[in-house]
N, C-alpha and C. Protein backbone atom coordinates (compact mmCIF):
# COMPACT_ATOMS: atom_id res chain seq x y z
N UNK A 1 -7.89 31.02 -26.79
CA UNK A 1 -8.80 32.01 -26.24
C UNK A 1 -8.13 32.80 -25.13
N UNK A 2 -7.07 31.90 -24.59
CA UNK A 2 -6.79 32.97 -23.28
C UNK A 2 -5.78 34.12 -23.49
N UNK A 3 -5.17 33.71 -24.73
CA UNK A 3 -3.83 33.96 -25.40
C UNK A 3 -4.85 35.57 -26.03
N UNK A 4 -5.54 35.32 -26.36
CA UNK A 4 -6.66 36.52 -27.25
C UNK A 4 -6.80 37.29 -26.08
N UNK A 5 -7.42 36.52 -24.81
CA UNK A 5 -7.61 37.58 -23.81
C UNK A 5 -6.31 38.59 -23.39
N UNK A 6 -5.61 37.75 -22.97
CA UNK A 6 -4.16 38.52 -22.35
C UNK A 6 -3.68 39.21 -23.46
N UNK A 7 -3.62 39.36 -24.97
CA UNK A 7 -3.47 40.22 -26.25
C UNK A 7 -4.29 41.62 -25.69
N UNK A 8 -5.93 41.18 -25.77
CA UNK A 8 -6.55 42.26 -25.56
C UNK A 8 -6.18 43.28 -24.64
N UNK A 9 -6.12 42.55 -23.34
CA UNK A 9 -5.32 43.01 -22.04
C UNK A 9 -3.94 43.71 -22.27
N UNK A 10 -3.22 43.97 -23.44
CA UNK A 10 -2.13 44.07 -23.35
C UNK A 10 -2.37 45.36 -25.01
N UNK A 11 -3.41 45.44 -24.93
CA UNK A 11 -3.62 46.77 -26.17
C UNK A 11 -4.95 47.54 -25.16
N UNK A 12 -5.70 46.79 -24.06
CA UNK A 12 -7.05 48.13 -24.02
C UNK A 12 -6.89 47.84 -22.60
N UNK A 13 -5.89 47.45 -21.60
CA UNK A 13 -5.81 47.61 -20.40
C UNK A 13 -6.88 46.75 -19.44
N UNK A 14 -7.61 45.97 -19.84
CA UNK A 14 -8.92 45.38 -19.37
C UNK A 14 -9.56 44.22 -20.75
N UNK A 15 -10.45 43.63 -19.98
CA UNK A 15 -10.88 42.44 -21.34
C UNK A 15 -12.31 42.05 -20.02
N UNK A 16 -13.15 41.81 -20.90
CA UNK A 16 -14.39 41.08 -20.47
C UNK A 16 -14.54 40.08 -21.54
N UNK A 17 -15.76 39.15 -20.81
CA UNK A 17 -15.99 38.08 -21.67
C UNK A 17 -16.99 38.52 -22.90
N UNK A 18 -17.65 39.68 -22.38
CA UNK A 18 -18.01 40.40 -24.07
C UNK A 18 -16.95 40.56 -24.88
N UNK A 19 -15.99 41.62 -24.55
CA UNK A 19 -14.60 41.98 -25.37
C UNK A 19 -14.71 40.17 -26.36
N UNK A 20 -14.39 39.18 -25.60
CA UNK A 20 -13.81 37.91 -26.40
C UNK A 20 -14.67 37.70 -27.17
N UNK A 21 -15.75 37.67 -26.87
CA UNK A 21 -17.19 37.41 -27.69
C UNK A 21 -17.04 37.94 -29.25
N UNK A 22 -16.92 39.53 -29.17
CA UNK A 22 -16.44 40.35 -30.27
C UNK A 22 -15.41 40.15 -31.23
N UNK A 23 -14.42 39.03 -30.69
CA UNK A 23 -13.36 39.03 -31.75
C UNK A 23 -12.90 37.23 -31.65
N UNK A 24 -13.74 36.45 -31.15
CA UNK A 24 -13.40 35.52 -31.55
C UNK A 24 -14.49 34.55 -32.08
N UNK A 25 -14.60 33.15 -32.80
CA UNK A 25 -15.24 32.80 -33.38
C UNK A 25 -16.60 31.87 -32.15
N UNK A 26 -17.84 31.68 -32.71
CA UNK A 26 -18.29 30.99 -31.42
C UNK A 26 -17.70 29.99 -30.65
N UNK A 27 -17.72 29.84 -29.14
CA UNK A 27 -17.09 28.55 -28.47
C UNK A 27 -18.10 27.55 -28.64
N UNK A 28 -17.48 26.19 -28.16
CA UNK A 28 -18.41 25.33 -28.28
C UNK A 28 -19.50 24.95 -26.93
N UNK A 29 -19.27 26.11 -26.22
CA UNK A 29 -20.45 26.52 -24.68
C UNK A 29 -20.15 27.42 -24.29
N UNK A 30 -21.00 28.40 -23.93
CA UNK A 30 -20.92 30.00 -23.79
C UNK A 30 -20.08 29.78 -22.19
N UNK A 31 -20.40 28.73 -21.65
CA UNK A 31 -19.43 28.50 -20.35
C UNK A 31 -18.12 28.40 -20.52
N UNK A 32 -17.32 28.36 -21.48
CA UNK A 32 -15.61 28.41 -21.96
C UNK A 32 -15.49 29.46 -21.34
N UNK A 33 -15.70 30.80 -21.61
CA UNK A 33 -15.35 31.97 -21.20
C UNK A 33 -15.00 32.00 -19.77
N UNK A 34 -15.78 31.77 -19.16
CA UNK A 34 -15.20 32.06 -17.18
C UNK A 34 -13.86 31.24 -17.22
N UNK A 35 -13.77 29.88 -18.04
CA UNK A 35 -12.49 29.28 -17.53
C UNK A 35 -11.40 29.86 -18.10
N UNK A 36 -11.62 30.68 -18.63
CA UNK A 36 -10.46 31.67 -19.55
C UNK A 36 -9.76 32.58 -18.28
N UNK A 37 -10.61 32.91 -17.83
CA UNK A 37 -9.83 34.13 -16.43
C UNK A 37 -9.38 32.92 -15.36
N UNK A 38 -9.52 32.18 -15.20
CA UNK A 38 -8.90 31.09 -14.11
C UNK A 38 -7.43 30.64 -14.37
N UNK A 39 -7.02 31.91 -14.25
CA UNK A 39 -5.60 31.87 -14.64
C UNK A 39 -4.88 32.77 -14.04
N UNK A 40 -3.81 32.86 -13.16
CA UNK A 40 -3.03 33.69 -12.25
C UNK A 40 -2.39 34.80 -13.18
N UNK A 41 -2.53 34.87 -14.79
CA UNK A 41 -2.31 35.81 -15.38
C UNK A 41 -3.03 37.31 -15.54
N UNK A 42 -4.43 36.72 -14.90
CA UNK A 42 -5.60 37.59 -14.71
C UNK A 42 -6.16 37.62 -13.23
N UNK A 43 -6.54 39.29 -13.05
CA UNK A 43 -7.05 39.54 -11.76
C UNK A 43 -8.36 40.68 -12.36
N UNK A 44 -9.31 40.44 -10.98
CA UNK A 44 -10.59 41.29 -11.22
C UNK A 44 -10.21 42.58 -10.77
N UNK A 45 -11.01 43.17 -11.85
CA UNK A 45 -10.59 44.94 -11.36
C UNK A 45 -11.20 45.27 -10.27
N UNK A 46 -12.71 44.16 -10.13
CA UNK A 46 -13.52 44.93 -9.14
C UNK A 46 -14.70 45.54 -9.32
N UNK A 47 -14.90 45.31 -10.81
CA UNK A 47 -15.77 46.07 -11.84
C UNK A 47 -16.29 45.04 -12.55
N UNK A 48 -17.76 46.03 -12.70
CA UNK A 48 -18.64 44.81 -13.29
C UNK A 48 -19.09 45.88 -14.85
N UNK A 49 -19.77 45.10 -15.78
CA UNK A 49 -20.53 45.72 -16.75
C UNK A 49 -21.24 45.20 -17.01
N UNK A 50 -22.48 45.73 -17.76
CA UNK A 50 -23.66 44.75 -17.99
C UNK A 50 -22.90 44.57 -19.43
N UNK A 51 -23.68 43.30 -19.52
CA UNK A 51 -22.78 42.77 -21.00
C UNK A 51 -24.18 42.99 -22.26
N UNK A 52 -23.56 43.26 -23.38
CA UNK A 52 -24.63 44.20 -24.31
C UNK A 52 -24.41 42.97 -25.60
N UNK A 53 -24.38 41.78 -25.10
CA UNK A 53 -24.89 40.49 -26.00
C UNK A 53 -26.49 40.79 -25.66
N UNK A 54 -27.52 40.56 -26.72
CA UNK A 54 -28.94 40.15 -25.91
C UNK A 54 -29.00 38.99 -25.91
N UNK A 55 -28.36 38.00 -25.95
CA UNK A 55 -28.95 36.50 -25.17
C UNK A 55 -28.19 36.59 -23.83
N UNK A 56 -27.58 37.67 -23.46
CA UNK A 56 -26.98 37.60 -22.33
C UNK A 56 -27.75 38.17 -20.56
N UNK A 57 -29.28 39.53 -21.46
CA UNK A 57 -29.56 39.49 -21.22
C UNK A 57 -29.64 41.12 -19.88
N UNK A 58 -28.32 41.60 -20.24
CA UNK A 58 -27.67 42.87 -19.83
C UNK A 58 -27.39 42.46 -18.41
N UNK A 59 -27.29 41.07 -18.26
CA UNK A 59 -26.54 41.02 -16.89
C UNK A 59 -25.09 41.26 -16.54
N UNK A 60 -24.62 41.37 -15.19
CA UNK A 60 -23.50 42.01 -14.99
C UNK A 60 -22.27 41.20 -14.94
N UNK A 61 -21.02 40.77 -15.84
CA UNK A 61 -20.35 40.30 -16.25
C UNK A 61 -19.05 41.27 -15.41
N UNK A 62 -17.68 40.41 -15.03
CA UNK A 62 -16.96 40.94 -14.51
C UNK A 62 -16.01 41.44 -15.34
N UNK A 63 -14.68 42.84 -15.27
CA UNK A 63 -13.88 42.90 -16.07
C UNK A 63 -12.58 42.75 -15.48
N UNK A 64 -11.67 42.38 -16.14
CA UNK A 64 -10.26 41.61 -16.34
C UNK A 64 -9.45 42.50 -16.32
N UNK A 65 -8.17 42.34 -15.69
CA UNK A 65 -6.77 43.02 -16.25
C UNK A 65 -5.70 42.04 -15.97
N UNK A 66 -4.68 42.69 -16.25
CA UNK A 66 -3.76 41.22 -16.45
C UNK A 66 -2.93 41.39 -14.80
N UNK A 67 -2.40 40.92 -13.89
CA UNK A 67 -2.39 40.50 -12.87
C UNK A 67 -1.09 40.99 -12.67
């Protein structure tokens, strides 16, 4: 999963935990995702988006770039 993130990061300049959502298969707890950016390979832009899952709920999810 993190390997997918830093891919993404490395074709669209940025990755959210929607982005991963979109191209990978379900995790086995929607909580995997945050531990994916806990990695000195990734830093916050600073920027938020509402995330456009509806079980998510359009709350504001942070976005990624690679560090």
């Amino acid at each position: 999963a993190r390997e997918a993130a830093v891919g993404f990061c490395r074709v669209y300049g940025e990755v959210s935990s929607d982005d991963l959502h979109d191209v990978m298969d379900p995790p086995p707890h929607d909580n995997c995702y945050g531990a994916i950016f806990k990695d000195t390979r990734f830093a916050w832009t600073g920027q938020y988006v509402k995330s456009n899952r509806p079980e998510a709920h359009a709350r504001e999810i942070r976005v990624w770039r690679l560090a």
